[in-house]
PDB file of N, CA and C in Angstrom:
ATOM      1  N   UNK A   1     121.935 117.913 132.064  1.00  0.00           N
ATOM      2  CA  UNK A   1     121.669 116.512 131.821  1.00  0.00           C
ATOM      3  C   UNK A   1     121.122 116.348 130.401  1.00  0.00           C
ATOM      4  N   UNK A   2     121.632 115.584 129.679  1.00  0.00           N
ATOM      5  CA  UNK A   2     121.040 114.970 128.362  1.00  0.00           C
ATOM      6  C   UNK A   2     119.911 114.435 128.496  1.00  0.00           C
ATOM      7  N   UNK A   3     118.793 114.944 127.512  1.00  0.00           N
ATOM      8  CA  UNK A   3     117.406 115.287 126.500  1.00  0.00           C
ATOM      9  C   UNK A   3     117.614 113.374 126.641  1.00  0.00           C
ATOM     10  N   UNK A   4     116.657 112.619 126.850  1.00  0.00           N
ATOM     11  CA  UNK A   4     116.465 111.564 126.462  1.00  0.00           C
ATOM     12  C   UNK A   4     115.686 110.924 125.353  1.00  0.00           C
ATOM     13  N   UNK A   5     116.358 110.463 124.304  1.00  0.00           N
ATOM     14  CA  UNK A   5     115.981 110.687 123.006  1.00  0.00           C
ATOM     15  C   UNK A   5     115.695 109.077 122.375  1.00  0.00           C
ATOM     16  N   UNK A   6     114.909 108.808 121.646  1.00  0.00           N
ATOM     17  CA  UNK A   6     114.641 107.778 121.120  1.00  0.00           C
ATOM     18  C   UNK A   6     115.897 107.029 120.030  1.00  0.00           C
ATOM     19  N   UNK A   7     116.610 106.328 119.930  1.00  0.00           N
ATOM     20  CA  UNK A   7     117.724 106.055 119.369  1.00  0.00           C
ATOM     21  C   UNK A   7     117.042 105.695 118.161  1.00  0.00           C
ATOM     22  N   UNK A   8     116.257 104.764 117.710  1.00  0.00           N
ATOM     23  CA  UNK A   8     115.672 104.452 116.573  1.00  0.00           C
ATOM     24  C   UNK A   8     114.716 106.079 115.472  1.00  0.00           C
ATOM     25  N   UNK A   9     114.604 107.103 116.111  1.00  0.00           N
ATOM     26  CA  UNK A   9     114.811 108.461 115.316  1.00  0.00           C
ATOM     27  C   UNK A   9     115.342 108.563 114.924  1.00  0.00           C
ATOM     28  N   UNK A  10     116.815 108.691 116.087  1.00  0.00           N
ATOM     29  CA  UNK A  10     117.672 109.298 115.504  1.00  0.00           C
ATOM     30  C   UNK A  10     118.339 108.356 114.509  1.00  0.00           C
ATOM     31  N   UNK A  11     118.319 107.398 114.266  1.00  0.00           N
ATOM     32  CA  UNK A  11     118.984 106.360 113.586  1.00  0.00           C
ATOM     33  C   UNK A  11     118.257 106.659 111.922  1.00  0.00           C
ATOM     34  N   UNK A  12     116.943 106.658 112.024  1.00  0.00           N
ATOM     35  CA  UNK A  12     115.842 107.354 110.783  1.00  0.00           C
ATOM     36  C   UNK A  12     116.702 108.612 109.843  1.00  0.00           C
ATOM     37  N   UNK A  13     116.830 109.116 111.251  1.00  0.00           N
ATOM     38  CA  UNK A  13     117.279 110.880 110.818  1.00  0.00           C
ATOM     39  C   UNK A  13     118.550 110.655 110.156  1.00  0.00           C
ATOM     40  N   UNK A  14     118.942 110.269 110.673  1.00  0.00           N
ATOM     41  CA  UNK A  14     120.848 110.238 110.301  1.00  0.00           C
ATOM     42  C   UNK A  14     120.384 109.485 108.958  1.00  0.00           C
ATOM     43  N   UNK A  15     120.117 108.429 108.661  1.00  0.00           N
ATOM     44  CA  UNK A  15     119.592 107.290 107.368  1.00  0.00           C
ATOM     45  C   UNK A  15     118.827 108.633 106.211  1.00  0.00           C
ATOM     46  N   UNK A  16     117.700 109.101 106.436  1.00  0.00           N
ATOM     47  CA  UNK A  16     117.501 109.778 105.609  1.00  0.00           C
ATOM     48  C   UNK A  16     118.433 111.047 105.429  1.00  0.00           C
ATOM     49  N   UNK A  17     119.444 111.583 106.112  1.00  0.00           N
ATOM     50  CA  UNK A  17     120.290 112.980 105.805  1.00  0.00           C
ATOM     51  C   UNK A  17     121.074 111.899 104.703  1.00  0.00           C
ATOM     52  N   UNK A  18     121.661 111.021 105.269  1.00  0.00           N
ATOM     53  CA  UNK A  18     122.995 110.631 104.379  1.00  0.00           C
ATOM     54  C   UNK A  18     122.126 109.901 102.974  1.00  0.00           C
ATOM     55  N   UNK A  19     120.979 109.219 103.162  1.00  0.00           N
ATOM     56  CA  UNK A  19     120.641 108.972 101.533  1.00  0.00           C
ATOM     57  C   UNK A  19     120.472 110.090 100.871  1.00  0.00           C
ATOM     58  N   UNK A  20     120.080 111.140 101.485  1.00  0.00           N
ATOM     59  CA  UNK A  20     119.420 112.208 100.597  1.00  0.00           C
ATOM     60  C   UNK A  20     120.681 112.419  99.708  1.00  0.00           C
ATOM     61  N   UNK A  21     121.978 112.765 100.404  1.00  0.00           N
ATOM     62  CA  UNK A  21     123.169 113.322 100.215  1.00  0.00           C
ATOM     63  C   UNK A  21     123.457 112.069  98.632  1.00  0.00           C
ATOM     64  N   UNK A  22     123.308 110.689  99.142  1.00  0.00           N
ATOM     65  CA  UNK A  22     124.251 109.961  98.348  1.00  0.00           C
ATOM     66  C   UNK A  22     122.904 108.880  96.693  1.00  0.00           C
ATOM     67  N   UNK A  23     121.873 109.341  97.111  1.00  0.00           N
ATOM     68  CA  UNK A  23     121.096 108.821  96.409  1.00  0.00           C
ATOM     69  C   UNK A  23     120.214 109.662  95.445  1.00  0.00           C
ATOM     70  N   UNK A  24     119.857 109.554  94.258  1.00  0.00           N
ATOM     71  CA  UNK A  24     118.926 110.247  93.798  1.00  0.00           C
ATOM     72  C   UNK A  24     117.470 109.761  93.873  1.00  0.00           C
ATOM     73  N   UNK A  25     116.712 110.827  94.210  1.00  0.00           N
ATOM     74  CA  UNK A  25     115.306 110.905  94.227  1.00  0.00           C
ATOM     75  C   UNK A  25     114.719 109.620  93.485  1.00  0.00           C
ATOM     76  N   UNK A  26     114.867 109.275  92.314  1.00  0.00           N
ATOM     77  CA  UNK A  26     113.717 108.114  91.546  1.00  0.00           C
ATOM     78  C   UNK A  26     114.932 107.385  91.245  1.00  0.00           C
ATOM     79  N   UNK A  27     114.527 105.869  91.195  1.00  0.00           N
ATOM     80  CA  UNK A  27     116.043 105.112  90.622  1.00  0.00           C
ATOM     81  C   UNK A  27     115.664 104.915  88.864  1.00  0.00           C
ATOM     82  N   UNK A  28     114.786 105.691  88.229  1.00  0.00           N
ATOM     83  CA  UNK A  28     114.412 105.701  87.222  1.00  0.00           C
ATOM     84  C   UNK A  28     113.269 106.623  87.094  1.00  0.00           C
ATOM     85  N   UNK A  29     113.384 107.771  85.756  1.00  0.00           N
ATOM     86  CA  UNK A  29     112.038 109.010  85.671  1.00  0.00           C
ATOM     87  C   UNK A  29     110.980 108.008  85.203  1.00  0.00           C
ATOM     88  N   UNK A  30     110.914 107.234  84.965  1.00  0.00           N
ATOM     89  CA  UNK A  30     109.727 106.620  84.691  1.00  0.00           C
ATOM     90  C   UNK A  30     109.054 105.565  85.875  1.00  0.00           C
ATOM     91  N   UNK A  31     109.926 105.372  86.908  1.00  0.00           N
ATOM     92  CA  UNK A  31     109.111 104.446  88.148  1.00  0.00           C
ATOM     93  C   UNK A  31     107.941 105.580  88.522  1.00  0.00           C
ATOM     94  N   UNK A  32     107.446 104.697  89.589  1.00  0.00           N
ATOM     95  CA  UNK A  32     105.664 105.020  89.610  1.00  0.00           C
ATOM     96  C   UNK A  32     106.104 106.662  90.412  1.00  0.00           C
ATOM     97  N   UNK A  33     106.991 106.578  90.988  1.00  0.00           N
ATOM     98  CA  UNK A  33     107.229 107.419  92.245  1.00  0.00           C
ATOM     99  C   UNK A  33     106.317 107.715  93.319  1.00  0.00           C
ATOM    100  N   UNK A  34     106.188 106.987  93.888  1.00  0.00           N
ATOM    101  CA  UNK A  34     105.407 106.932  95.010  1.00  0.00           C
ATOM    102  C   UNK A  34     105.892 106.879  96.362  1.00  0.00           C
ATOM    103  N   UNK A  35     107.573 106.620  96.116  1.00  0.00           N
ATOM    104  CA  UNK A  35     108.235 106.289  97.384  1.00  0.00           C
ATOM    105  C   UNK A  35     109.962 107.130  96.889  1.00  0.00           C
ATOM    106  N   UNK A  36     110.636 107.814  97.549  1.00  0.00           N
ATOM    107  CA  UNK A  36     111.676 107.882  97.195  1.00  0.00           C
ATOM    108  C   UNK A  36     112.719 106.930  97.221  1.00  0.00           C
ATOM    109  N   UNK A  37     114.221 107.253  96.862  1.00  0.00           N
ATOM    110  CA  UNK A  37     114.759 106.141  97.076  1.00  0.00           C
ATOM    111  C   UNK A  37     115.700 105.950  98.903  1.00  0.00           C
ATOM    112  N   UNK A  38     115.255 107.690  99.026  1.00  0.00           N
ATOM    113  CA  UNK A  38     116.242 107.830 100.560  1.00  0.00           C
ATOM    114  C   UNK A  38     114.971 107.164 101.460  1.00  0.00           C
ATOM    115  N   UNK A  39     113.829 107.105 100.707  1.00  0.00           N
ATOM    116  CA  UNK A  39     112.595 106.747 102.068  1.00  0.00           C
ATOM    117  C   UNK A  39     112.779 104.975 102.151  1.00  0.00           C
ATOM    118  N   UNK A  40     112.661 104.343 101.172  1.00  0.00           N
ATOM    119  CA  UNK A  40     112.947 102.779 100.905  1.00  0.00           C
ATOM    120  C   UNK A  40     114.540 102.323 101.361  1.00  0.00           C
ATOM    121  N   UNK A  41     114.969 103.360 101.298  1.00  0.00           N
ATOM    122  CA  UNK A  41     116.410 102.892 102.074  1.00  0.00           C
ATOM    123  C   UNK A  41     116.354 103.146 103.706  1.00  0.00           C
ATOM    124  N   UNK A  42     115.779 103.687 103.849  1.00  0.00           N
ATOM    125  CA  UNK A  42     116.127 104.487 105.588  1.00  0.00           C
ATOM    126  C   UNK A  42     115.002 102.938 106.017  1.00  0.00           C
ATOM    127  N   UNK A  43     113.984 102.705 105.054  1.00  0.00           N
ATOM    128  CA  UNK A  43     113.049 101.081 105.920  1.00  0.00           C
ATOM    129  C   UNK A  43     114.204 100.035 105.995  1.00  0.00           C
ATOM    130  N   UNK A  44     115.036 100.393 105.030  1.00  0.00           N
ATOM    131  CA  UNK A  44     116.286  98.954 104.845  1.00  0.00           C
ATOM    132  C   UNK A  44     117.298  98.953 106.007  1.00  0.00           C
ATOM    133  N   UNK A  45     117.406 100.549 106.563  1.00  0.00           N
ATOM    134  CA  UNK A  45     118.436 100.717 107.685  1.00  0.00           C
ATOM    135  C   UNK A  45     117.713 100.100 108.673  1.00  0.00           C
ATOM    136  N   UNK A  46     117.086 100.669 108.785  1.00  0.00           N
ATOM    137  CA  UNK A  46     115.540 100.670 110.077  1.00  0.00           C
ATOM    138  C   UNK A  46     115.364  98.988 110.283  1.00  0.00           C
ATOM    139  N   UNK A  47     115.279  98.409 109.300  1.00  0.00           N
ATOM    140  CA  UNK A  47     114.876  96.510 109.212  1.00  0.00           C
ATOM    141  C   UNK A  47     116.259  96.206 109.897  1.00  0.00           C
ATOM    142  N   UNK A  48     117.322  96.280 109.290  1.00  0.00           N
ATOM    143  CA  UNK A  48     118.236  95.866 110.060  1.00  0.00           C
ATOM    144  C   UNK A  48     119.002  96.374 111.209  1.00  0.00           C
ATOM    145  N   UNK A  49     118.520  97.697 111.878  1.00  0.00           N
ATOM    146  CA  UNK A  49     118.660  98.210 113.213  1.00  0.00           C
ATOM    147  C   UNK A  49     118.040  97.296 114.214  1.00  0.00           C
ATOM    148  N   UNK A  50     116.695  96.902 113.950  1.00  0.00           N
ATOM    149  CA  UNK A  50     115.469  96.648 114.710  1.00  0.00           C
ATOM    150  C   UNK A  50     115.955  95.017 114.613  1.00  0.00           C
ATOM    151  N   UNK A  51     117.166  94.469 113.473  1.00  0.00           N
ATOM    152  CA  UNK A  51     116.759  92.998 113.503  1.00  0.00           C
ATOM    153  C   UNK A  51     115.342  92.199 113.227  1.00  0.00           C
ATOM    154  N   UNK A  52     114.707  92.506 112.712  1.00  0.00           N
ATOM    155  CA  UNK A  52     113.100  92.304 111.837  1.00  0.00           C
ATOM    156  C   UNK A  52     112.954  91.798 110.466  1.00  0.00           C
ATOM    157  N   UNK A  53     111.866  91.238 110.413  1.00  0.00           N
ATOM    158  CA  UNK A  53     111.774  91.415 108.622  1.00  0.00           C
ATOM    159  C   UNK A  53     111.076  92.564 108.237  1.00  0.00           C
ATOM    160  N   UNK A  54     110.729  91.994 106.734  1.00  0.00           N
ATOM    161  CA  UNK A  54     110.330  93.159 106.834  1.00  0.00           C
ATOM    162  C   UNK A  54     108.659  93.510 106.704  1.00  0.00           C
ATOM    163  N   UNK A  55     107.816  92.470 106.829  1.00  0.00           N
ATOM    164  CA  UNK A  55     106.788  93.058 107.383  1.00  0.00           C
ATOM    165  C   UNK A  55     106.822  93.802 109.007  1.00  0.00           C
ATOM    166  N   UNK A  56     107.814  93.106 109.664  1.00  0.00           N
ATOM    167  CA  UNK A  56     107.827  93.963 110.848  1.00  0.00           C
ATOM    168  C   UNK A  56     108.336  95.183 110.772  1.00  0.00           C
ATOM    169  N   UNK A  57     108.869  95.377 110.028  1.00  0.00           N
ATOM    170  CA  UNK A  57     109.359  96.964 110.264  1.00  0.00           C
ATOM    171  C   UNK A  57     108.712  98.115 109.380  1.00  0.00           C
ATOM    172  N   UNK A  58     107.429  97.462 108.459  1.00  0.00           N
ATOM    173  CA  UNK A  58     105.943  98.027 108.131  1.00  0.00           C
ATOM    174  C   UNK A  58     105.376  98.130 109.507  1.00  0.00           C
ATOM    175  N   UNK A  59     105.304  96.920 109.993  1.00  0.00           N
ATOM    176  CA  UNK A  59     104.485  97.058 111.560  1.00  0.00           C
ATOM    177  C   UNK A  59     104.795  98.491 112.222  1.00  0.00           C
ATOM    178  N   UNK A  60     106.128  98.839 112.365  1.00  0.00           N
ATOM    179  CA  UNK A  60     106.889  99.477 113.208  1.00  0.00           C
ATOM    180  C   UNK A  60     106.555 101.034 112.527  1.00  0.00           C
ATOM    181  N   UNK A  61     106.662 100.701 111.429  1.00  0.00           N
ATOM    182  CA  UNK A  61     106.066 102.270 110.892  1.00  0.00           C
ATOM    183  C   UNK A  61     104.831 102.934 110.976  1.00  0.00           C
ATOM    184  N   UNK A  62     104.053 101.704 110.935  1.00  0.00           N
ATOM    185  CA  UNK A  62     102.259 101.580 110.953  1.00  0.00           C
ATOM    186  C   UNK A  62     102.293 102.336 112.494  1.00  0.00           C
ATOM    187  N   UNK A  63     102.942 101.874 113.174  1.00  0.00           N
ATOM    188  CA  UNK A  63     102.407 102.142 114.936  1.00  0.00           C
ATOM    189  C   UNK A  63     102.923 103.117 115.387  1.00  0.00           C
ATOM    190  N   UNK A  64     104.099 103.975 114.446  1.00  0.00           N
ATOM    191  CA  UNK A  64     105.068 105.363 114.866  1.00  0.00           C
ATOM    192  C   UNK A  64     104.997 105.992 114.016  1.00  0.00           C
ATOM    193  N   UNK A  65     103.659 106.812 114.618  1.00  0.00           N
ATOM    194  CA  UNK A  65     103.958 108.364 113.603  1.00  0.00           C
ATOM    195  C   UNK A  65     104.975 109.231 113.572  1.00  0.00           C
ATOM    196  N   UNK A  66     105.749 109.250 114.448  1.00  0.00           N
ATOM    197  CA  UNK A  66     107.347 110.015 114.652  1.00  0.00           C
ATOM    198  C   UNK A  66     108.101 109.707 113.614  1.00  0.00           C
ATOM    199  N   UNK A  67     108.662 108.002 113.611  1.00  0.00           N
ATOM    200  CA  UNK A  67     108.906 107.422 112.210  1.00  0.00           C
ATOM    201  C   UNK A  67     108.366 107.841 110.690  1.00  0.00           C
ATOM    202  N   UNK A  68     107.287 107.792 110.583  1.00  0.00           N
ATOM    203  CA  UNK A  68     106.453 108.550 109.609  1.00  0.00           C
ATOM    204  C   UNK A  68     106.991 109.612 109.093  1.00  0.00           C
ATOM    205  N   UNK A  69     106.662 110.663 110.267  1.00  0.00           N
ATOM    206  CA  UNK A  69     107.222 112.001 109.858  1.00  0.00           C
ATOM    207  C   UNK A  69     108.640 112.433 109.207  1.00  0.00           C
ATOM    208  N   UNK A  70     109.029 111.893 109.899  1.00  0.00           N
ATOM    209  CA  UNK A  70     110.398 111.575 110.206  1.00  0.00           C
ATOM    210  C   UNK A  70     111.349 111.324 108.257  1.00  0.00           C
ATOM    211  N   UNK A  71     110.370 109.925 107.848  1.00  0.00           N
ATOM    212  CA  UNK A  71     110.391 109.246 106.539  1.00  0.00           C
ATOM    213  C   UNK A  71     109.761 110.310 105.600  1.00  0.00           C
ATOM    214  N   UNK A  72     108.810 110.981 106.142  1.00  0.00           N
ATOM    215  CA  UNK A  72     108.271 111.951 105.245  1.00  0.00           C
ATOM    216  C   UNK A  72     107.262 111.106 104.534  1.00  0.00           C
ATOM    217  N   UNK A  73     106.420 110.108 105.088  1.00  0.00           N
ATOM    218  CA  UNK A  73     105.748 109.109 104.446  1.00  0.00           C
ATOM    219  C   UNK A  73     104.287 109.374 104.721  1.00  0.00           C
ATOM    220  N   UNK A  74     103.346 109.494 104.498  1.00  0.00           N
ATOM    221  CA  UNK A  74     101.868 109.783 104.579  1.00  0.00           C
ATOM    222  C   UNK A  74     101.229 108.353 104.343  1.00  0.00           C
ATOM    223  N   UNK A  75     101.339 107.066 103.332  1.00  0.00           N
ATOM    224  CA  UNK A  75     101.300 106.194 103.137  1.00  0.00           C
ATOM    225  C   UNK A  75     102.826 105.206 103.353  1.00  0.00           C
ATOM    226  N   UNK A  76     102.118 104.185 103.543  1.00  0.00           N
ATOM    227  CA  UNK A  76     103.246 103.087 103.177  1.00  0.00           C
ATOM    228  C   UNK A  76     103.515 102.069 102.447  1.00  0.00           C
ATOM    229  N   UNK A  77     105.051 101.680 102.177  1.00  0.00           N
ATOM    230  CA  UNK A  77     104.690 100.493 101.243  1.00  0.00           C
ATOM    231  C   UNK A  77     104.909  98.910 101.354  1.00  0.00           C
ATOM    232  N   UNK A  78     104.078  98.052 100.510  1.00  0.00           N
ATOM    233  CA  UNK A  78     104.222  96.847 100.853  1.00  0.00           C
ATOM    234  C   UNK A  78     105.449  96.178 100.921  1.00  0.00           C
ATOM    235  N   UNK A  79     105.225  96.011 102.226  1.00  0.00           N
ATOM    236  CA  UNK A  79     106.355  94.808 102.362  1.00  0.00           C
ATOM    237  C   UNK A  79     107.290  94.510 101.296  1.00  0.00           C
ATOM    238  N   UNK A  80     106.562  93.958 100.365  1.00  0.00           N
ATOM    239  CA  UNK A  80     107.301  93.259  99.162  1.00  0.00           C
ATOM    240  C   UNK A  80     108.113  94.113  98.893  1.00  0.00           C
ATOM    241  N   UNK A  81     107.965  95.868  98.224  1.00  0.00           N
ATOM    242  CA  UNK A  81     108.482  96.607  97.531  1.00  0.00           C
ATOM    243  C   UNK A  81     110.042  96.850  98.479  1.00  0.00           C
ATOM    244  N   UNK A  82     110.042  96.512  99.490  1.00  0.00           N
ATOM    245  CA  UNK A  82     111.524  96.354 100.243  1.00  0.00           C
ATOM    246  C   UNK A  82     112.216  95.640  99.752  1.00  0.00           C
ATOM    247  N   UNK A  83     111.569  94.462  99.092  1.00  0.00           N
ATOM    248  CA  UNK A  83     112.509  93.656  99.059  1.00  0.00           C
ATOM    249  C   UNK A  83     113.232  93.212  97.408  1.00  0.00           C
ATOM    250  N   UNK A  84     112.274  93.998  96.918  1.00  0.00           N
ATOM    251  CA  UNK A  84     112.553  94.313  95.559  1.00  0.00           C
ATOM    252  C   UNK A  84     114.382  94.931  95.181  1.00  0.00           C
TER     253      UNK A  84
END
């Protein structure tokens, strides 16, 4: 019988393998780097998986450390910087 698995992980997981693959690390050597660009993208998959804005899907990170890990995120970022 199939492992019953959280779909919104795996949705994370898959989001960060394929940015890693198709994005580079800083979208500029001089941004602050504080966030990558596969981590700010996988919140952009994640916002529109969940149907949310995007303070909610800060919410959603705030309350799932799995997510977290997952993002490779120790901190998070504001809202705004999503939408940048």
């Amino acid at each position: 019988m199939a492992k019953n698995t959280n779909l919104l992980l795996n949705v994370a997981a898959l989001s960060m393998k394929t940015a890693g693959r198709c994005l580079l690390p800083y979208g500029h050597p001089k941004s602050p780097h504080k966030f990558t660009q596969r981590q700010l993208m996988t919140c952009l998959v994640l916002r529109a998986y969940t149907k949310t804005t995007y303070r909610g899907v800060i919410e959603l990170l705030e309350a799932s450390g799995q997510l977290r890990r997952i993002l490779c995120m120790e901190r998070l970022p504001h809202y705004s910087t999503l939408k940048k």
